[in-house]
N, C-alpha and C. Protein backbone atom coordinates (compact mmCIF):
# COMPACT_ATOMS: atom_id res chain seq x y z
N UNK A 1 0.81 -1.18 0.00
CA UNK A 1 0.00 0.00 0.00
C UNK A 1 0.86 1.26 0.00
N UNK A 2 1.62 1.21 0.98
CA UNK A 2 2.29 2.40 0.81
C UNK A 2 3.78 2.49 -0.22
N UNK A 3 4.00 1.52 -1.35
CA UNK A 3 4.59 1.71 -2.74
C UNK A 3 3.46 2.43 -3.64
N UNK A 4 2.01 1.94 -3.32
CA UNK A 4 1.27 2.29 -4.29
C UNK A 4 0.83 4.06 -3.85
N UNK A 5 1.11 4.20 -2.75
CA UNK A 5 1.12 5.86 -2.26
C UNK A 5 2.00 6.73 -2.85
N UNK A 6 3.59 6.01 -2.83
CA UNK A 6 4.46 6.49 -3.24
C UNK A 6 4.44 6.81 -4.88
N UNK A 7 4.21 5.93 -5.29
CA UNK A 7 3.75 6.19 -6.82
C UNK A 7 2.88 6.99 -7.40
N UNK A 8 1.53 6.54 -6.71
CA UNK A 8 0.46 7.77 -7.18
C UNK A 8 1.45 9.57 -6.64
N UNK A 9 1.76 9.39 -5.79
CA UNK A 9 2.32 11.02 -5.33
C UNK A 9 3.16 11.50 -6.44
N UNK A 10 4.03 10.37 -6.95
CA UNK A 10 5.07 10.32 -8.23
C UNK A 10 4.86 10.96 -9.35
N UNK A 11 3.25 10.34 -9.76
CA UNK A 11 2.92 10.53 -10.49
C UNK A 11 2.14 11.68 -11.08
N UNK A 12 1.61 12.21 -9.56
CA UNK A 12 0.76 13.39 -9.50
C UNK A 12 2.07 14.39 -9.37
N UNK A 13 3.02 14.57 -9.44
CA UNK A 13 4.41 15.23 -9.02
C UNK A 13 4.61 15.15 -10.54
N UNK A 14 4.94 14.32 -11.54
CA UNK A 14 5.18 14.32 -12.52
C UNK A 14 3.89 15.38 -13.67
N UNK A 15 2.95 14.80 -12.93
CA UNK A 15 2.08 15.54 -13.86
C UNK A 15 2.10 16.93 -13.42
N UNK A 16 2.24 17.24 -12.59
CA UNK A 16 2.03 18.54 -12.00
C UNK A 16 2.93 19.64 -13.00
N UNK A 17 4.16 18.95 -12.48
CA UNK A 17 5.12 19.39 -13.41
C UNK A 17 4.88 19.58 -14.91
N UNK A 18 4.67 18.54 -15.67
CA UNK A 18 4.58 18.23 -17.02
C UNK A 18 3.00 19.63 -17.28
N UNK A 19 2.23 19.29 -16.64
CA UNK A 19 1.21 20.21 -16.50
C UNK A 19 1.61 21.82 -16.94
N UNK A 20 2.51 22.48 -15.69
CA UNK A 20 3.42 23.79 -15.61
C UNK A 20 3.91 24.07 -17.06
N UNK A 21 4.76 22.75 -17.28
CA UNK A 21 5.41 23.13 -18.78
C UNK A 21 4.69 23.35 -19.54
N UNK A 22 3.43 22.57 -19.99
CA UNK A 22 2.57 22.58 -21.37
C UNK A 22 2.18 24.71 -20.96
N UNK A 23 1.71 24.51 -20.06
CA UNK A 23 0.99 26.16 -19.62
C UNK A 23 1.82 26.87 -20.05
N UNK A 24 3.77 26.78 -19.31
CA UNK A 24 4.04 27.39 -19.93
C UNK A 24 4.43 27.82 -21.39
N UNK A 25 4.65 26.83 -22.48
CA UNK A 25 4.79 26.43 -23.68
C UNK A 25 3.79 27.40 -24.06
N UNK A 26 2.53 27.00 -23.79
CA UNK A 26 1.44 27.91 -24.44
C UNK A 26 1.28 29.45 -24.30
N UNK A 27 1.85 29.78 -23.49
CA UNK A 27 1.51 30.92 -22.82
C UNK A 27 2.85 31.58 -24.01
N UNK A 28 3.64 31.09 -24.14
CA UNK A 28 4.62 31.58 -25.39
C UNK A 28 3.85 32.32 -26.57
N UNK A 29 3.21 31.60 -26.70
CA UNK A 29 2.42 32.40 -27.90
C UNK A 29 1.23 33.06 -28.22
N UNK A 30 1.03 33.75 -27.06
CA UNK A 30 0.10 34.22 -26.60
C UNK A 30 0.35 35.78 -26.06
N UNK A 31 -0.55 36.64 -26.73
CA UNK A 31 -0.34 37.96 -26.23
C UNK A 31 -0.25 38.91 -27.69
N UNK A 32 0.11 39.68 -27.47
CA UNK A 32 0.78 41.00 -28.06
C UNK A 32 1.98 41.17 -28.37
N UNK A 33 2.69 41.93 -29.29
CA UNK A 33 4.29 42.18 -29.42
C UNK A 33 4.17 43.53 -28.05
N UNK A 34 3.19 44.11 -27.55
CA UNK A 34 3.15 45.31 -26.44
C UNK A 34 3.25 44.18 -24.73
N UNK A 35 2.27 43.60 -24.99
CA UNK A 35 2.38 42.03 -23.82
C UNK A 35 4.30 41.75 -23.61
N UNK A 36 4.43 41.24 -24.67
CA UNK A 36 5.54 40.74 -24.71
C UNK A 36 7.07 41.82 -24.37
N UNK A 37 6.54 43.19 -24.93
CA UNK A 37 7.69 43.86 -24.27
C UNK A 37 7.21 44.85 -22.66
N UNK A 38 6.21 44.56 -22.48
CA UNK A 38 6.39 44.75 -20.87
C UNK A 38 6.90 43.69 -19.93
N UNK A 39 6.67 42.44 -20.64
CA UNK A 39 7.35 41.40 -19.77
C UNK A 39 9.02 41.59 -19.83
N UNK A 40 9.03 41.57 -21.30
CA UNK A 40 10.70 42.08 -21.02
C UNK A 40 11.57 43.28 -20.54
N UNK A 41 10.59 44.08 -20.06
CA UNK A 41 11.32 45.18 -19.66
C UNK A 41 11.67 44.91 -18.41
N UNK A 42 10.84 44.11 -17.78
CA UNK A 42 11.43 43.31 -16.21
C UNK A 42 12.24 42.74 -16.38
N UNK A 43 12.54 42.19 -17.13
CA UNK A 43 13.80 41.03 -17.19
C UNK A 43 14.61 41.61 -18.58
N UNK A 44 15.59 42.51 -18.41
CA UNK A 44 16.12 42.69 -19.53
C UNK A 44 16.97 42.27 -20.13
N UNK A 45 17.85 41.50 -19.28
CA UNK A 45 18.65 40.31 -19.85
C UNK A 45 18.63 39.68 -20.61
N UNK A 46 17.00 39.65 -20.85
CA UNK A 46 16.54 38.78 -22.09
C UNK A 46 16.14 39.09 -23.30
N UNK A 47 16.19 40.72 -23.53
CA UNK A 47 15.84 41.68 -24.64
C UNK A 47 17.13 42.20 -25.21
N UNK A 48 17.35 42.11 -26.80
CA UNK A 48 18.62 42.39 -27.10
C UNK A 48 18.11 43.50 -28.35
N UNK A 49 18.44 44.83 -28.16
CA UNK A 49 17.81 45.64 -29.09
C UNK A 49 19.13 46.06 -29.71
N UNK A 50 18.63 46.39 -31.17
CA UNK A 50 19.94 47.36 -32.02
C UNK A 50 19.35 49.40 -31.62
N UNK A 51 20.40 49.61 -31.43
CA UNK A 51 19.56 51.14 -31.42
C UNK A 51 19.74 51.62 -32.67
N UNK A 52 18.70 52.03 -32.77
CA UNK A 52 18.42 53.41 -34.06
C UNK A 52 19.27 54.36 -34.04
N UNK A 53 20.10 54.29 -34.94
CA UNK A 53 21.26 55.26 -35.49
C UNK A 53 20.75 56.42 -35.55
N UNK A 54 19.35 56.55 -36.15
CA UNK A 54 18.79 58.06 -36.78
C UNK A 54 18.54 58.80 -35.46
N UNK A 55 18.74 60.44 -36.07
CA UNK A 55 18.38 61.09 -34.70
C UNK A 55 17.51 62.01 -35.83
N UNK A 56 16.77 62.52 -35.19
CA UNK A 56 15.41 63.83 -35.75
C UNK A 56 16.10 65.05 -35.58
N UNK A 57 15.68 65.90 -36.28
CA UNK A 57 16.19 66.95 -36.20
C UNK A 57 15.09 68.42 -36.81
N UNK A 58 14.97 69.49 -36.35
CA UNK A 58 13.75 70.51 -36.27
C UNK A 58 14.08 71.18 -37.83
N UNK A 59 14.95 71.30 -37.88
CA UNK A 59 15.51 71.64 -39.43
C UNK A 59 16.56 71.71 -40.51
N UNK A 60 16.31 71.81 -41.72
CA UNK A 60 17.96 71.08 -42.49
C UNK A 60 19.18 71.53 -41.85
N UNK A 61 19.10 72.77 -41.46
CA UNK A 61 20.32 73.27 -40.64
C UNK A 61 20.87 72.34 -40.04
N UNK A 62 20.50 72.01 -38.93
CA UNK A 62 20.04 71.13 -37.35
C UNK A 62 20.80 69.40 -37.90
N UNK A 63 19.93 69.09 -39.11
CA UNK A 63 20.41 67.69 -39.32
C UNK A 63 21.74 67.65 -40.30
N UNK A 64 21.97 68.74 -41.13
CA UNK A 64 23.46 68.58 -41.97
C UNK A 64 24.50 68.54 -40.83
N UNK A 65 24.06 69.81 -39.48
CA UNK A 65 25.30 70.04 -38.42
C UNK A 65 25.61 68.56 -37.95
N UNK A 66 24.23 67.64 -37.54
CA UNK A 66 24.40 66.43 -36.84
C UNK A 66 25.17 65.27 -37.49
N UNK A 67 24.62 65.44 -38.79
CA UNK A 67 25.37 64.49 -40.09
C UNK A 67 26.65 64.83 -40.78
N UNK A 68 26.95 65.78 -40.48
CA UNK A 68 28.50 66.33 -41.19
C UNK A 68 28.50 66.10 -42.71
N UNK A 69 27.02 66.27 -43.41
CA UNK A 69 27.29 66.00 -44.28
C UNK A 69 26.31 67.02 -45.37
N UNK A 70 27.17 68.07 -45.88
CA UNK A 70 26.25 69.07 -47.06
C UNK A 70 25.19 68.53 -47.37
N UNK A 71 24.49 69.24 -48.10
CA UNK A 71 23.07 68.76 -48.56
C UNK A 71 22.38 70.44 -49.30
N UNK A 72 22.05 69.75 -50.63
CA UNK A 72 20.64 70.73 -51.07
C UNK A 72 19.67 70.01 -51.82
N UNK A 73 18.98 70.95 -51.16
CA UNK A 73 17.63 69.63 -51.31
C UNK A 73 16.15 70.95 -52.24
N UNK A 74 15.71 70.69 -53.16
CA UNK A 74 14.57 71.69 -53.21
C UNK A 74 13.38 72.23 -52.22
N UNK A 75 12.84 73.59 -52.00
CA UNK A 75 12.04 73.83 -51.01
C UNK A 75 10.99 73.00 -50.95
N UNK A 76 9.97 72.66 -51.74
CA UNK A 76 9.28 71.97 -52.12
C UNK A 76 9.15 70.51 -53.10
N UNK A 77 8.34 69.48 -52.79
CA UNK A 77 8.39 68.46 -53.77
C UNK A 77 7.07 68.49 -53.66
N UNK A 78 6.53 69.10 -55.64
CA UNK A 78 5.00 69.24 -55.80
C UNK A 78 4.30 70.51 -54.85
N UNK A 79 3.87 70.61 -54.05
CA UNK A 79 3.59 71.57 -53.01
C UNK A 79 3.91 71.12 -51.49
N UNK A 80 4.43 69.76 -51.37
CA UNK A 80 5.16 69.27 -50.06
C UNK A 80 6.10 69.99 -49.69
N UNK A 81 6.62 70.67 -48.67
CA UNK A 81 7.46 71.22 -47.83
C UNK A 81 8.10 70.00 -47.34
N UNK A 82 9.55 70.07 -46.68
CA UNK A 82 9.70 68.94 -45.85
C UNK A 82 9.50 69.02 -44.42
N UNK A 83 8.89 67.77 -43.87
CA UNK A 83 8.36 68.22 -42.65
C UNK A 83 9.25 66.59 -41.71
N UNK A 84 10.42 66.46 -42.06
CA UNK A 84 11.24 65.52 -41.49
C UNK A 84 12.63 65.82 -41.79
N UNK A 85 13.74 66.17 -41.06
CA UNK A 85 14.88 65.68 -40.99
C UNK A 85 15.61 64.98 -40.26
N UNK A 86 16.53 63.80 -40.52
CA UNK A 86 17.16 62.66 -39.90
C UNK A 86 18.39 62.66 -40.60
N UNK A 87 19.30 62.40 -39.41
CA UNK A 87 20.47 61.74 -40.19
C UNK A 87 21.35 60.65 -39.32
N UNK A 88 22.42 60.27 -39.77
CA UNK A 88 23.19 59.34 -39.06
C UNK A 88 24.46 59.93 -38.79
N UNK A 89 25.14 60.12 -37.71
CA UNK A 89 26.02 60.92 -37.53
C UNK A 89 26.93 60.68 -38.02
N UNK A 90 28.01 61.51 -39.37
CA UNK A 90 28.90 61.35 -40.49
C UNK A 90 28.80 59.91 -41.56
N UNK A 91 27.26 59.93 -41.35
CA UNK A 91 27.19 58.47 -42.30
C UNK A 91 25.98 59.25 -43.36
N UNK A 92 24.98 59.94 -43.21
CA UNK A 92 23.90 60.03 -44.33
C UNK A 92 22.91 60.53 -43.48
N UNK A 93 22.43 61.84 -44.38
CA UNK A 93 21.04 62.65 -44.00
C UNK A 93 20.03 62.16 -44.88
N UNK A 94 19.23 62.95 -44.46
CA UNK A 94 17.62 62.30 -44.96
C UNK A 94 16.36 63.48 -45.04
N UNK A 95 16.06 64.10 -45.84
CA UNK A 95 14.96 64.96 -45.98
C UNK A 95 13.60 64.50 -46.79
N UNK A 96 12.74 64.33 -45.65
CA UNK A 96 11.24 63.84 -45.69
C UNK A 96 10.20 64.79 -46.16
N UNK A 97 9.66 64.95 -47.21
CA UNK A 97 8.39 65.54 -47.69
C UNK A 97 6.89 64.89 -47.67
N UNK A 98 6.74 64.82 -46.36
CA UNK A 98 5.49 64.00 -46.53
C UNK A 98 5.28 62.83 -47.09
N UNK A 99 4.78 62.36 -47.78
CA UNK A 99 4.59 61.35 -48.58
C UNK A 99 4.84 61.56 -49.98
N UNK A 100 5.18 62.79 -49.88
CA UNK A 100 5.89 63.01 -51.40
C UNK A 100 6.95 62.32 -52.26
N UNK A 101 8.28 62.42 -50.87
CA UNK A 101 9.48 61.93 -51.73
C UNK A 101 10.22 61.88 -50.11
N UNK A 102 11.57 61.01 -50.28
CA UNK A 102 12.65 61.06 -49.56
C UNK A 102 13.55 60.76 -50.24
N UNK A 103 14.43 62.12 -49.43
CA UNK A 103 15.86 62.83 -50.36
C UNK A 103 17.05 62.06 -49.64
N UNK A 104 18.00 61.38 -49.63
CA UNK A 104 19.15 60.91 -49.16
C UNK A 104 20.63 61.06 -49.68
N UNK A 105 21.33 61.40 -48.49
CA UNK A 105 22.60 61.42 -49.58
C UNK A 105 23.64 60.96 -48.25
N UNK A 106 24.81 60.37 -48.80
CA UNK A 106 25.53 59.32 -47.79
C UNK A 106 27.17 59.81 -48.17
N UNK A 107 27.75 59.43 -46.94
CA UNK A 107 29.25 59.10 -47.72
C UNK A 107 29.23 57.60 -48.55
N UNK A 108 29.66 57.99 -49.58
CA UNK A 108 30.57 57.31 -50.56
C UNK A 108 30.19 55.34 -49.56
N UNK A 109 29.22 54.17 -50.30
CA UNK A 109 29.76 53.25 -49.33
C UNK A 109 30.17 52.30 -50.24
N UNK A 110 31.18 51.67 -49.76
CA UNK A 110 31.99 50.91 -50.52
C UNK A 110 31.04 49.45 -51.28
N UNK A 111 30.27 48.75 -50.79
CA UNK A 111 29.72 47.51 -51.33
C UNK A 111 28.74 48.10 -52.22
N UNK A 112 27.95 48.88 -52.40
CA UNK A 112 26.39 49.90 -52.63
C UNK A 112 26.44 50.97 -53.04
N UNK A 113 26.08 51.96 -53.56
CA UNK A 113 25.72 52.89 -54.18
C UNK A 113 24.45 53.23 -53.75
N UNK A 114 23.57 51.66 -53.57
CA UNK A 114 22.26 52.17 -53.70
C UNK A 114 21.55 52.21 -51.86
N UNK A 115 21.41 53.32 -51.76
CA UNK A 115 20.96 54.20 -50.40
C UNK A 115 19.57 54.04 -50.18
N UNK A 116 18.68 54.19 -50.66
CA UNK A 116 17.38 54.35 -51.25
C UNK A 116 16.34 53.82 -49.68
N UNK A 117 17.18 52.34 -49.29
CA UNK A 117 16.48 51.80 -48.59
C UNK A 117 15.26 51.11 -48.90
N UNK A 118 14.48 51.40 -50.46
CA UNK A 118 13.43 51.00 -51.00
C UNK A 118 14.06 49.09 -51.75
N UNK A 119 13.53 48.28 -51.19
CA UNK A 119 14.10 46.93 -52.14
C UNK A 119 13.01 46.45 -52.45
N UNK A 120 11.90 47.10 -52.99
CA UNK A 120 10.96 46.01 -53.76
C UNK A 120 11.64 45.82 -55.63
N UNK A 121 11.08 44.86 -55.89
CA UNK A 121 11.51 44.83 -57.31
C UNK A 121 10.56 45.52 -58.45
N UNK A 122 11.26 46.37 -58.94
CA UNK A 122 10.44 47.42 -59.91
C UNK A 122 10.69 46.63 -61.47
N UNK A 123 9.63 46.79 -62.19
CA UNK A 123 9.24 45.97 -63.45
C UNK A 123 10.00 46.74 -64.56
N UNK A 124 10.70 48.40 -64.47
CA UNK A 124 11.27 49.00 -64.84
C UNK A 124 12.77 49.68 -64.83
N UNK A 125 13.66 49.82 -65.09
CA UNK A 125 14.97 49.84 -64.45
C UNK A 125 15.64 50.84 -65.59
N UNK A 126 16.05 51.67 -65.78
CA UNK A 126 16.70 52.51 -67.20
C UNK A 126 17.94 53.45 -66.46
N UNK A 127 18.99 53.79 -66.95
CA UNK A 127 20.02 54.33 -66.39
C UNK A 127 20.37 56.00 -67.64
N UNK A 128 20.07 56.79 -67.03
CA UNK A 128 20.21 58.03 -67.99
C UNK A 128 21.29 59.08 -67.64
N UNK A 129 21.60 59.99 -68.18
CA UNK A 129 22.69 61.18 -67.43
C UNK A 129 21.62 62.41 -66.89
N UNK A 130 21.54 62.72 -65.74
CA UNK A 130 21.09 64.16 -65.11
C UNK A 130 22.17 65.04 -64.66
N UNK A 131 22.22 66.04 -65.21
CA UNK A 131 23.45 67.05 -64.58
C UNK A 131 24.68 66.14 -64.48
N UNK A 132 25.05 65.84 -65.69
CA UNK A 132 26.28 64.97 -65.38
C UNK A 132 26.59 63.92 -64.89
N UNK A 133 25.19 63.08 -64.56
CA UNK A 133 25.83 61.99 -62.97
C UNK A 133 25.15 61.14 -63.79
N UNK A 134 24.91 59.84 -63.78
CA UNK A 134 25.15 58.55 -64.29
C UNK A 134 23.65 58.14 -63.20
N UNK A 135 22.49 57.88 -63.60
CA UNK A 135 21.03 58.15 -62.73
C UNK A 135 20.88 56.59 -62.80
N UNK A 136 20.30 56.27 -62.13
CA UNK A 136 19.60 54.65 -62.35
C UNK A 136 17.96 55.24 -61.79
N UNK A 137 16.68 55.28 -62.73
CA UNK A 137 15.43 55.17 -62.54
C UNK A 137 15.09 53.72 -62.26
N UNK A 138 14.32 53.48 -61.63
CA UNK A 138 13.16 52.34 -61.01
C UNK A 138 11.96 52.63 -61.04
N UNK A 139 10.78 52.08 -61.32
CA UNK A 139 9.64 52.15 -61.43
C UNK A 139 8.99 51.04 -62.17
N UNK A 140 7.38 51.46 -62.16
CA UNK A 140 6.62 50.57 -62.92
C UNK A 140 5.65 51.55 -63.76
N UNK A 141 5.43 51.11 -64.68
CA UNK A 141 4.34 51.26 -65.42
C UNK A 141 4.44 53.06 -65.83
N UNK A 142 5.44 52.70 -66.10
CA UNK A 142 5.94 54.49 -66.54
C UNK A 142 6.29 55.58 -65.43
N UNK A 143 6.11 55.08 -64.19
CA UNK A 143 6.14 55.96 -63.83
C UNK A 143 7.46 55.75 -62.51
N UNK A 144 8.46 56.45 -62.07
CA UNK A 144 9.65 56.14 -61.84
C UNK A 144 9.39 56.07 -59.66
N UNK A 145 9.98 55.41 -59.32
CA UNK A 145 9.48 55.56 -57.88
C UNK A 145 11.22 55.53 -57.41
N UNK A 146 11.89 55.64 -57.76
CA UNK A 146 13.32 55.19 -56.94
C UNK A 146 14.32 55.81 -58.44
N UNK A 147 15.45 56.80 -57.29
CA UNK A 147 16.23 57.39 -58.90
C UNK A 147 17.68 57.02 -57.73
N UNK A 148 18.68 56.51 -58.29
CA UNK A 148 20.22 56.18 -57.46
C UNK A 148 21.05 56.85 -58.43
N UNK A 149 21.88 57.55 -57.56
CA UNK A 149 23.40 57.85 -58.42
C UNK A 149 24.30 58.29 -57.12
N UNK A 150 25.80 58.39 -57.80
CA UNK A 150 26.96 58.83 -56.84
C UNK A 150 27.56 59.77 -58.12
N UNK A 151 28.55 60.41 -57.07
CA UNK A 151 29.54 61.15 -57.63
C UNK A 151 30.82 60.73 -56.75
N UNK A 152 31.73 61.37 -56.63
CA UNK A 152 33.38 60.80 -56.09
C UNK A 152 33.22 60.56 -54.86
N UNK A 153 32.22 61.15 -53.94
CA UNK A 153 32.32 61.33 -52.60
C UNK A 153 30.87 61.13 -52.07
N UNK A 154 30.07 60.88 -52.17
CA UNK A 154 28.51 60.52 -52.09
C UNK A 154 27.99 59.76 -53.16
N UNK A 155 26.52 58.94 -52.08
CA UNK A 155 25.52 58.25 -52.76
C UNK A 155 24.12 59.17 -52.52
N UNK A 156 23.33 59.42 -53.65
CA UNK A 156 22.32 59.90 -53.40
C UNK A 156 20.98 58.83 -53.66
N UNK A 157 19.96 59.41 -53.32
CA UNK A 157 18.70 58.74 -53.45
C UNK A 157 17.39 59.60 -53.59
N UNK A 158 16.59 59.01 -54.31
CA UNK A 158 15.13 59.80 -54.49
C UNK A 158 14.66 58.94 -54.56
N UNK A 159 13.34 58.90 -53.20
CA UNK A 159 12.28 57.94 -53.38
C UNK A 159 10.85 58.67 -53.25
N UNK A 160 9.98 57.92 -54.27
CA UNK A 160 8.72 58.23 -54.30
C UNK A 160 7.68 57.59 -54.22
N UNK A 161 5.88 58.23 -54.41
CA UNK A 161 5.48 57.10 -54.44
C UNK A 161 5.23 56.57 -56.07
N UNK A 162 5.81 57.49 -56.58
CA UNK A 162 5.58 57.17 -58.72
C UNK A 162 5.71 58.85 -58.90
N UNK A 163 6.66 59.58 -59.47
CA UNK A 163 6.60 60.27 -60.66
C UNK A 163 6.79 60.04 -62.41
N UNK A 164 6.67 61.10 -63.09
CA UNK A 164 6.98 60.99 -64.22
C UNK A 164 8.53 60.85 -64.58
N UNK A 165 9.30 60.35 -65.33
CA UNK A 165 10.63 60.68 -65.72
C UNK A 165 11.08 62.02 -65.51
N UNK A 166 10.41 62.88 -66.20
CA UNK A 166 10.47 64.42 -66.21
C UNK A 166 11.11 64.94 -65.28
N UNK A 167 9.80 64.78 -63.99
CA UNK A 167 10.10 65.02 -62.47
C UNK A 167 10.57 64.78 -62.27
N UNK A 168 11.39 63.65 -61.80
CA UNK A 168 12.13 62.81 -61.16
C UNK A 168 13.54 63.19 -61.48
N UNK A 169 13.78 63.67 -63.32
CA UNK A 169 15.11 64.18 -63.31
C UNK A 169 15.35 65.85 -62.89
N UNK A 170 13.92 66.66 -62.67
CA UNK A 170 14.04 67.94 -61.76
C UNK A 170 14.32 67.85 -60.51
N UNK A 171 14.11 66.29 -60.32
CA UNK A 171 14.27 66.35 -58.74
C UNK A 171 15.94 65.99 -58.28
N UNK A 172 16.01 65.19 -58.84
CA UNK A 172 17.53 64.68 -59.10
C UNK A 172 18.30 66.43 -59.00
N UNK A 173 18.43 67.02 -60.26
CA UNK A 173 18.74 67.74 -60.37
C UNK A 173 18.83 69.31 -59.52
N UNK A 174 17.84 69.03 -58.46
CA UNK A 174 17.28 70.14 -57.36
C UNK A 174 18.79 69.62 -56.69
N UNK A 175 19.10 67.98 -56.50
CA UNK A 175 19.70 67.84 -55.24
C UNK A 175 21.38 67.69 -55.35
N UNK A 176 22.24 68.40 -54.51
CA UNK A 176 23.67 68.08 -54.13
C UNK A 176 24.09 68.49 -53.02
């Protein structure tokens, strides 16, 4: 009788356990990505973040000083003002027009040229001269959403959500 005590206790000990695990197993996948980072903010040991290079900045002034890196950019794209500047400190600024366009320009990087940050695959691809520089257009269906070029010492970028060719080489051309 009392082997068969010992066992049932064993067994209810085993399950108990085995029980805990399945709960916790489940409980893994369960929640929110917001759930999930309040739990880790208690335990941070267990959260491994990259920080965001970019810092904001109130105006082009503000973000060339932070980025060490010139920039002209046109006042407007279409009737968009820019209402974002970012950069990476001595790596590449960034001027945001709404949903208009984003202007980029980088030091010089050795593997890439292309800055853009945009990698969908465009059905269109044509390489032309603007103001001298050697352009790569992207787009679909005529209409250009992504323009790349460098010169000796920078990579630039123009992204959109679709202009015309036209535009796209005024815009090019707005920027150094």
């Amino acid at each position: 009788m009392k082997k068969n005590m010992q066992k049932t206790i064993a067994i209810l000990a085993v399950a108990a356990i085995l029980s805990g695990a399945v709960a916790s197993l489940a409980s893994c996948g369960k929640g929110s990505a917001k759930d999930n980072t309040a739990s880790d903010q208690n335990n941070s040991s267990q959260t491994v973040q990259i920080a965001n290079p970019w810092t904001e900045y109130t105006s082009l002034d503000e973000a060339v000083k932070g980025s060490g890196i010139p920039i002209e950019v046109p006042e407007t794209v279409g009737n968009t003002k820019p209402d974002l500047w970012m950069a990476i400190n001595g790596d590449m600024i960034e001027v945001r027009y709404g949903n208009a366009a984003d202007i980029r320009k980088a030091i010089l990087p050795s593997d890439s040229h292309d800055i853009s940050g945009d990698y969908n695959d465009y059905a269109q691809e044509v390489t032309t001269i603007v103001e001298n520089h050697q352009v790569t257009f992207k787009g679909n269906d005529g209409n250009v959403m992504v323009a790349i070029w460098s010169d000796d010492k920078y990579a630039y970028s123009v992204t959109t959500p679709g202009v015309t060719v036209e535009e796209m080489k005024a815009l090019v051309a707005a920027v150094k």
